[in-house]
N, C-alpha and C. Protein backbone atom coordinates (compact mmCIF):
# COMPACT_ATOMS: atom_id res chain seq x y z
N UNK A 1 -55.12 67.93 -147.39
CA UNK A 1 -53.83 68.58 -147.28
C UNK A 1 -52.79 67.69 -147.97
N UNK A 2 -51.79 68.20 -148.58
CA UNK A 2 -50.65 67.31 -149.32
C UNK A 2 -49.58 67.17 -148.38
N UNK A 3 -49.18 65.85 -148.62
CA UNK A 3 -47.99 65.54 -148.00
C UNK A 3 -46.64 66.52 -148.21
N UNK A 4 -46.02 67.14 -146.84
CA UNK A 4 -44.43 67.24 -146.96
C UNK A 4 -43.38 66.98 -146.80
N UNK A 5 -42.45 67.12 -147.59
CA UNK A 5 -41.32 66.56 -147.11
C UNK A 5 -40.52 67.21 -145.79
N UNK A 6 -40.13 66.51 -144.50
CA UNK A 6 -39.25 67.17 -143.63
C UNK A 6 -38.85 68.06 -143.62
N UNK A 7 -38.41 69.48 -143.39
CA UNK A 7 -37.48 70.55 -143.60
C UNK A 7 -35.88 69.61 -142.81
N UNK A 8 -35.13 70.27 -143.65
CA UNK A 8 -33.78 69.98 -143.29
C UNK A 8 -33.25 69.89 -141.72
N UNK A 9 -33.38 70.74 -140.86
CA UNK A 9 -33.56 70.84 -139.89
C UNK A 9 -34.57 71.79 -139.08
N UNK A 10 -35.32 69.97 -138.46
CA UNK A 10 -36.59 70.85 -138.06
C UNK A 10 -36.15 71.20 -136.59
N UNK A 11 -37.05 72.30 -135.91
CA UNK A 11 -36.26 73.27 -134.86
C UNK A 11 -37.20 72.67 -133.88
N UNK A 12 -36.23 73.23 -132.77
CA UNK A 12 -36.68 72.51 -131.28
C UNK A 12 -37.38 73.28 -130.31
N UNK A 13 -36.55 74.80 -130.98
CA UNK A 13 -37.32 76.14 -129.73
C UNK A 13 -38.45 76.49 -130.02
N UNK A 14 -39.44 76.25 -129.00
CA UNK A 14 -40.70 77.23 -129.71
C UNK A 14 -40.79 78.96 -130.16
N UNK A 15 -41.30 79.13 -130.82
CA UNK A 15 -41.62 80.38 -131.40
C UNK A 15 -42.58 80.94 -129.96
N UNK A 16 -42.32 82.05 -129.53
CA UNK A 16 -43.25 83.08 -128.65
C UNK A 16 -44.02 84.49 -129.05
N UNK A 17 -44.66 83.62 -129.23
CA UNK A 17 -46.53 85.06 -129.78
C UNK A 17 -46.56 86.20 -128.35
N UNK A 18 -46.41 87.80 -129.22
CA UNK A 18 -47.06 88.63 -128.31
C UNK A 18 -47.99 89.52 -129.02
N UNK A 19 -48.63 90.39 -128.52
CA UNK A 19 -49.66 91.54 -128.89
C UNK A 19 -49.70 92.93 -128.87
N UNK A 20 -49.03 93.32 -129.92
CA UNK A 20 -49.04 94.96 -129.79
C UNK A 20 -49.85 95.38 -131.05
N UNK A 21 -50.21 96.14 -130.40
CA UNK A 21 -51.38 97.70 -131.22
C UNK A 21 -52.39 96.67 -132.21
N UNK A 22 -53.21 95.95 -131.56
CA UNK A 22 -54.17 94.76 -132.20
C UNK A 22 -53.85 93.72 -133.18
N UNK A 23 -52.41 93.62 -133.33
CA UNK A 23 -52.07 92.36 -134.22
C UNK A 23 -51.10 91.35 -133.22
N UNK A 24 -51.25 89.91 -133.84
CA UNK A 24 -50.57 89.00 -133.20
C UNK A 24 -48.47 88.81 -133.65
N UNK A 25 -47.78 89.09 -133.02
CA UNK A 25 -46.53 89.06 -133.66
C UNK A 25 -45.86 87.68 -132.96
N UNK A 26 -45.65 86.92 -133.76
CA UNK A 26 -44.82 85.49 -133.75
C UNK A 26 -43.41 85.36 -134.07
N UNK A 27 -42.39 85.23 -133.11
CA UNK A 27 -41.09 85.67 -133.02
C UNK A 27 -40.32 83.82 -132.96
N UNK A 28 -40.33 83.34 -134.15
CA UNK A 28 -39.60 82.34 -134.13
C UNK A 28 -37.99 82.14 -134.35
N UNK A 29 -37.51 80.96 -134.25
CA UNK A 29 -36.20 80.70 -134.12
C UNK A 29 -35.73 81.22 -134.83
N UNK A 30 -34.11 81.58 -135.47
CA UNK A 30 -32.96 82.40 -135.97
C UNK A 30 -33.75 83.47 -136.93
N UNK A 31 -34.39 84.03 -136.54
CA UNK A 31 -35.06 85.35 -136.38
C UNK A 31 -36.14 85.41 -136.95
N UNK A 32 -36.75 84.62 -137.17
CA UNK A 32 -38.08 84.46 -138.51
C UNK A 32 -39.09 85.48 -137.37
N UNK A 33 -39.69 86.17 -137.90
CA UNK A 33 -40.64 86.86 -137.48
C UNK A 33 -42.27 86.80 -138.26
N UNK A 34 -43.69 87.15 -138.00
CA UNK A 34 -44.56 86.59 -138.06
C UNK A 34 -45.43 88.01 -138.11
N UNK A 35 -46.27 88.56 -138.29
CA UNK A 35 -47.22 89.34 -137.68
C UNK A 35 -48.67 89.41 -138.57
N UNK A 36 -49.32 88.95 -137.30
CA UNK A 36 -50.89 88.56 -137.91
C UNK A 36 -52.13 88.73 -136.81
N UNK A 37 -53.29 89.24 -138.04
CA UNK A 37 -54.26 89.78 -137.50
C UNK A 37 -54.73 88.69 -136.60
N UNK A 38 -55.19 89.34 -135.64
CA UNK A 38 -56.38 88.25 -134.42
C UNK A 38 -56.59 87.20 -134.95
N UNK A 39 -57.89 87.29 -135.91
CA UNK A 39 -58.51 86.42 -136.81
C UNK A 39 -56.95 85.05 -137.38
N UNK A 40 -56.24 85.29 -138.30
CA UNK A 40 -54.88 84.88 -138.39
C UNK A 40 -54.20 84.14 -137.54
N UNK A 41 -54.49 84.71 -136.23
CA UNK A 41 -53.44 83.88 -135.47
C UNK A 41 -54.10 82.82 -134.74
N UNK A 42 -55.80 82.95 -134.55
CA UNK A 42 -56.13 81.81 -134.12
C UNK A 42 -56.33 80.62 -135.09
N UNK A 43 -56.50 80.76 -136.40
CA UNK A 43 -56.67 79.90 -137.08
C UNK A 43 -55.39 79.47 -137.45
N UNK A 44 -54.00 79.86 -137.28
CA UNK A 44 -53.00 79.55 -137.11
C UNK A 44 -52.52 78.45 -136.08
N UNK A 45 -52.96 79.03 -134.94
CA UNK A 45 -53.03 78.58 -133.55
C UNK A 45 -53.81 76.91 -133.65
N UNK A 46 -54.67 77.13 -134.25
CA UNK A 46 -55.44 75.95 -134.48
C UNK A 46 -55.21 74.97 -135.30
N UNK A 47 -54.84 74.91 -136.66
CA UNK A 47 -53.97 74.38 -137.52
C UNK A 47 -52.77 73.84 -136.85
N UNK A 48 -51.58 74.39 -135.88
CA UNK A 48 -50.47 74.39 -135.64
C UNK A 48 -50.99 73.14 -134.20
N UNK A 49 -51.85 73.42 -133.43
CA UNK A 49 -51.82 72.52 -132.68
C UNK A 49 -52.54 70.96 -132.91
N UNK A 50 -53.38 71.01 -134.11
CA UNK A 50 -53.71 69.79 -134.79
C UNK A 50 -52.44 68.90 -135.35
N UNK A 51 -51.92 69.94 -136.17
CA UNK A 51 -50.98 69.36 -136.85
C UNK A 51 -49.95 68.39 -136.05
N UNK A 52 -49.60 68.92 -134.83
CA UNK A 52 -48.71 68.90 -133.94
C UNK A 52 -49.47 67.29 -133.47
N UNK A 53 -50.52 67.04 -133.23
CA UNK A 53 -51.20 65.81 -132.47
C UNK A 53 -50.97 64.91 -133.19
N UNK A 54 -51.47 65.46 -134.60
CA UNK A 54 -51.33 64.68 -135.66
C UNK A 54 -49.51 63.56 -136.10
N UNK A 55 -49.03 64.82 -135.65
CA UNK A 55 -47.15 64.22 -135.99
C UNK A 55 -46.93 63.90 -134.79
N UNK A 56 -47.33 63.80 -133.83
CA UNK A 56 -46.95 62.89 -132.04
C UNK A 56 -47.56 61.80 -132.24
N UNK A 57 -48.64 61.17 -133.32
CA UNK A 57 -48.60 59.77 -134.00
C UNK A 57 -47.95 59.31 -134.70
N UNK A 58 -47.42 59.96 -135.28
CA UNK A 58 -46.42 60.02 -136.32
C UNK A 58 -45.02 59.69 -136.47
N UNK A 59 -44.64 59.79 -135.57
CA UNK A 59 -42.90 60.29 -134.84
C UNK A 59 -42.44 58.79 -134.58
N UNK A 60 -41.40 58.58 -134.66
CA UNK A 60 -40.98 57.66 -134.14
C UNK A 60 -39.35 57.99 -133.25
N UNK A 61 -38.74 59.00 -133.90
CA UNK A 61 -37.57 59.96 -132.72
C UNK A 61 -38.06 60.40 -131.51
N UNK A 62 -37.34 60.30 -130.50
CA UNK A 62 -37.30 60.67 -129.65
C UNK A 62 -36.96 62.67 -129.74
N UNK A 63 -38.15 63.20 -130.02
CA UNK A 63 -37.63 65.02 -130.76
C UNK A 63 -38.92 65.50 -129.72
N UNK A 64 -38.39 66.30 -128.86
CA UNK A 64 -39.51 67.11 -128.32
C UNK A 64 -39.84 68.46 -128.72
């Protein structure tokens, strides 16, 4: 995977996943919206919580 640079301001609220009519819809901060098949959202899901372990070594701010 290649290194990125920070986004400008990275966000604090989590995004909340729900499930209508067999796709996954991901409703993140100042309105970004998401919608993805099953398949999609777990490998999303999975990626997103590695990544996440990965940058809680990483961190040196106090950013929850």
């Amino acid at each position: 995977m290649t290194d990125h640079l920070p986004a400008t301001q990275a966000q604090t609220t989590p995004g909340v996943a729900s499930a209508e009519s067999g796709l996954v819809i991901l409703d993140g901060p100042d309105g970004v919206a998401v919608t993805m098949t099953p398949h999609a959202a777990v490998g999303t899901g999975e990626s997103l919580i590695a990544a996440a372990a990965i940058a809680q070594t990483q961190s040196t701010d106090d950013v929850e």
